[in-house]
C-alpha atoms as a PDB file:
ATOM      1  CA  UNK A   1       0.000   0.000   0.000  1.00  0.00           C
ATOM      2  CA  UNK A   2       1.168   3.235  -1.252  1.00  0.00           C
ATOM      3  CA  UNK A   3       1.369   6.137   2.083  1.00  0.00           C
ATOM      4  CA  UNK A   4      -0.870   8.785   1.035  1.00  0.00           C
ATOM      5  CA  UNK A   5       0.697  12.078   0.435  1.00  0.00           C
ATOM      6  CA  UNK A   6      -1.604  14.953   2.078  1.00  0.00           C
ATOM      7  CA  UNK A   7       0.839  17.467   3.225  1.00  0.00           C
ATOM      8  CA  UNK A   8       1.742  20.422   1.144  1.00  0.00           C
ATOM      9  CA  UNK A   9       4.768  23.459   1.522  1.00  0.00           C
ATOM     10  CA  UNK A  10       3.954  26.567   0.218  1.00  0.00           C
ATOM     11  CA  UNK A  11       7.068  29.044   0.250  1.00  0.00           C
ATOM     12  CA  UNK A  12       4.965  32.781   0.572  1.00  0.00           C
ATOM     13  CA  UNK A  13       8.272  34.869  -0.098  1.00  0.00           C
ATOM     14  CA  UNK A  14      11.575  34.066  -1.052  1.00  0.00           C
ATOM     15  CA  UNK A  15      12.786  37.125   1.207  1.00  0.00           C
ATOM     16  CA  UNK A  16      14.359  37.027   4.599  1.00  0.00           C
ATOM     17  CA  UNK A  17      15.271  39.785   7.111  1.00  0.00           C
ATOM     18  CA  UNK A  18      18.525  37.575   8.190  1.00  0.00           C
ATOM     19  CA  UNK A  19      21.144  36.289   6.465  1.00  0.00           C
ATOM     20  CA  UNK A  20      20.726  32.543   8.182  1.00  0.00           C
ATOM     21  CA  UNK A  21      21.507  29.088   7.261  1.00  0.00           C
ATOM     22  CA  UNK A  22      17.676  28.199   6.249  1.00  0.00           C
ATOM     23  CA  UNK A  23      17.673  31.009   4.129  1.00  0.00           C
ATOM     24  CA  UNK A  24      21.123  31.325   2.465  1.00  0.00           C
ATOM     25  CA  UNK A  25      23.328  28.402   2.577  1.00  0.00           C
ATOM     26  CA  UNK A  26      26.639  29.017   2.784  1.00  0.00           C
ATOM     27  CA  UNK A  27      28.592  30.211  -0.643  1.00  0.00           C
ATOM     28  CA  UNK A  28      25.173  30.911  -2.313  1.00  0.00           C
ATOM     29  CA  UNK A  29      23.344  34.155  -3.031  1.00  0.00           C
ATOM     30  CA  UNK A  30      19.519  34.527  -2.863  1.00  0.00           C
ATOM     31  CA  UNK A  31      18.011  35.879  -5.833  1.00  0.00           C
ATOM     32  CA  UNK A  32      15.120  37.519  -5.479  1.00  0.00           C
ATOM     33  CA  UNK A  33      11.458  36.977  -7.284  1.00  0.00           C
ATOM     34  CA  UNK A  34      10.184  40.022  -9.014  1.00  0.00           C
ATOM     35  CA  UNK A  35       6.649  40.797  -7.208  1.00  0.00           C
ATOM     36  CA  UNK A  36       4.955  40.263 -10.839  1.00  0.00           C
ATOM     37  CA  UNK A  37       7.158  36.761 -10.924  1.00  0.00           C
ATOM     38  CA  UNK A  38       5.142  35.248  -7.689  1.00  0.00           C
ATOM     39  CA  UNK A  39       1.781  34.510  -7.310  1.00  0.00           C
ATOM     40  CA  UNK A  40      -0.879  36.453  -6.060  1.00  0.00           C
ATOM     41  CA  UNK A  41      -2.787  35.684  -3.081  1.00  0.00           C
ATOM     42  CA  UNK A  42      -5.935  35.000  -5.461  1.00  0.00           C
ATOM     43  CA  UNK A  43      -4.107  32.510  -7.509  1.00  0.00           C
ATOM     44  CA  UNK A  44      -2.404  30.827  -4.767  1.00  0.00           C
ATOM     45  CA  UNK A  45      -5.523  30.187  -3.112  1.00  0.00           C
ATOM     46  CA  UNK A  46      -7.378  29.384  -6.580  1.00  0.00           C
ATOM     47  CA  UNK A  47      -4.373  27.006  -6.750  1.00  0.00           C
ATOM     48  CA  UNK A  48      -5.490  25.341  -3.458  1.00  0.00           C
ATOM     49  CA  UNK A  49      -9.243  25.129  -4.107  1.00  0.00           C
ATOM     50  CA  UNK A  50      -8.741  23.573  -8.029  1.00  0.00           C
ATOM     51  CA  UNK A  51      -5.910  21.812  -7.798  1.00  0.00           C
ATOM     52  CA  UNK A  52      -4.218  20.318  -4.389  1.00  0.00           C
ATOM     53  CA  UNK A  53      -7.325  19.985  -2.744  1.00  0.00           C
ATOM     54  CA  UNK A  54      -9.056  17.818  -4.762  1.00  0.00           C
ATOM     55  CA  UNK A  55      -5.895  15.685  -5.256  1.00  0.00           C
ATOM     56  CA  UNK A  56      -6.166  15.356  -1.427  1.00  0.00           C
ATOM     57  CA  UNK A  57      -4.229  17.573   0.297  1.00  0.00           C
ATOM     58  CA  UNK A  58      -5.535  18.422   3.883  1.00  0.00           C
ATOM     59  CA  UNK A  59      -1.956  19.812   5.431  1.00  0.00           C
ATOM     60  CA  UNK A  60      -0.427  23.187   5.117  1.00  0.00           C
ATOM     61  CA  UNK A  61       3.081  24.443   6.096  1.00  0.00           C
ATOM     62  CA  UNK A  62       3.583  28.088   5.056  1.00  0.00           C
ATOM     63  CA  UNK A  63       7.393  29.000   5.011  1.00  0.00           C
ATOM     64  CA  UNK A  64       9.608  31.304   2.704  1.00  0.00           C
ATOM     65  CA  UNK A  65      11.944  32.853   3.289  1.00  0.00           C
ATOM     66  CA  UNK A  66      10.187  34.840   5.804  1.00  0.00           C
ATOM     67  CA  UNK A  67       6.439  34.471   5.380  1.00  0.00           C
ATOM     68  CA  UNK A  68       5.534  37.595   7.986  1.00  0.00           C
ATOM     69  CA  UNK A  69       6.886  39.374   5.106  1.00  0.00           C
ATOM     70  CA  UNK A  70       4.181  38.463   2.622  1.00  0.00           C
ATOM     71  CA  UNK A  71       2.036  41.754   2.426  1.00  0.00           C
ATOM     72  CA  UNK A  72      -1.675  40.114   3.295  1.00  0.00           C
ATOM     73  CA  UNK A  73      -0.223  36.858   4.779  1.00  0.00           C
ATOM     74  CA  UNK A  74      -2.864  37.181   7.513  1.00  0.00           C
ATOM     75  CA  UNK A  75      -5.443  37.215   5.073  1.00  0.00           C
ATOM     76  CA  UNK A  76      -4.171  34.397   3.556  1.00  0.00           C
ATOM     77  CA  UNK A  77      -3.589  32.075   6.708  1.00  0.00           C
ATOM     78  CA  UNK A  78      -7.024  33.275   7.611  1.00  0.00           C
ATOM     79  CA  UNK A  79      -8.702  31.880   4.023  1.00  0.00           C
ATOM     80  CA  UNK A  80      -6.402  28.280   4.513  1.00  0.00           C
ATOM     81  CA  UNK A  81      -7.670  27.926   7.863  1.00  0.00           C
ATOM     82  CA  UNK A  82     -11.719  28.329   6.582  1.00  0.00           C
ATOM     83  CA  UNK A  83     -10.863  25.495   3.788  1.00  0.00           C
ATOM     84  CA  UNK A  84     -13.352  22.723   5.203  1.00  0.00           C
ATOM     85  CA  UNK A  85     -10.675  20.492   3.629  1.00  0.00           C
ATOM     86  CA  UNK A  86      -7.757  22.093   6.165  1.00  0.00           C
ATOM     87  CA  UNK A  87      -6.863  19.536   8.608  1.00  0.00           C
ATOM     88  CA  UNK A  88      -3.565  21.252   9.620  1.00  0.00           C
ATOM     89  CA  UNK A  89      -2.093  24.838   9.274  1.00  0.00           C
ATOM     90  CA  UNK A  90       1.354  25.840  10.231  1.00  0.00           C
ATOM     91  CA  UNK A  91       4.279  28.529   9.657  1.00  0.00           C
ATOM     92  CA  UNK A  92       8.073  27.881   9.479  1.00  0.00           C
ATOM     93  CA  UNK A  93       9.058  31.480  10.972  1.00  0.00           C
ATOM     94  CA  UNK A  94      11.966  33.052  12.627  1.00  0.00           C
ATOM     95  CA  UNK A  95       9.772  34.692  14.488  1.00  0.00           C
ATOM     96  CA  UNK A  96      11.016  37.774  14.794  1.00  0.00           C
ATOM     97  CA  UNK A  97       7.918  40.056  13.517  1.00  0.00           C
ATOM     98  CA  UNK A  98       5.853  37.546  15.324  1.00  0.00           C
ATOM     99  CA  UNK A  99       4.640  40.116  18.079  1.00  0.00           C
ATOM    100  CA  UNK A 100       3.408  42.185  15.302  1.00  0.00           C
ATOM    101  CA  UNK A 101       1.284  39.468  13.624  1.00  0.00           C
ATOM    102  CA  UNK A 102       0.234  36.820  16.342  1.00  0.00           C
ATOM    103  CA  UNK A 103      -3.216  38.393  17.455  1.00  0.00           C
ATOM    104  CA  UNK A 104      -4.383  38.271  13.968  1.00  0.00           C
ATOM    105  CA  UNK A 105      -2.764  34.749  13.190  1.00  0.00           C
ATOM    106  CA  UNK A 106      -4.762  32.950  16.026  1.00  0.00           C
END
């Protein structure tokens, strides 16, 4: 029997307000996406709704770079969460803007 895959990683950002070892291994340089280059938060959660969950996937991790520095990322952890399909929501962070955001992320 074949495990069933139901977990999905969404990277938000690809920007970081450190210079750690998550973000930028050692001897390589971070290019950044062009704001027209990633998706909207309308296709991203189109995305979710047509695509990954109907192929089954109940399990979000939000990560990035740093996703507290996705403009509207409350607004998007807020539409994941109200999925009937969302089993489990949760955010790689640093944490380090987390004082600014956790009243609206819970």
């Amino acid at each position: 029997m074949n495990p069933v895959v139901d977990y999905l990683r969404i990277s938000l950002i690809d920007r970081c307000n450190f210079q750690c070892q998550y973000c930028m291994p050692e001897g390589e340089e971070l290019a950044s996406l062009q704001q027209q280059e990633m998706l909207t938060d309308a296709e991203l959660l189109t995305l979710l709704q047509a695509v990954f969950i109907p192929c089954g996937f109940t399990r979000f991790r939000l990560t990035g770079g740093e996703p507290l520095l996705r403009s509207g990322v409350v607004e998007i952890v807020r539409s994941i969460a109200a999925f009937p399909e969302t089993q489990d929501l949760s955010m790689t962070t640093n944490a380090f803007f987390a004082s600014e955001s956790s009243a609206e992320l819970t």
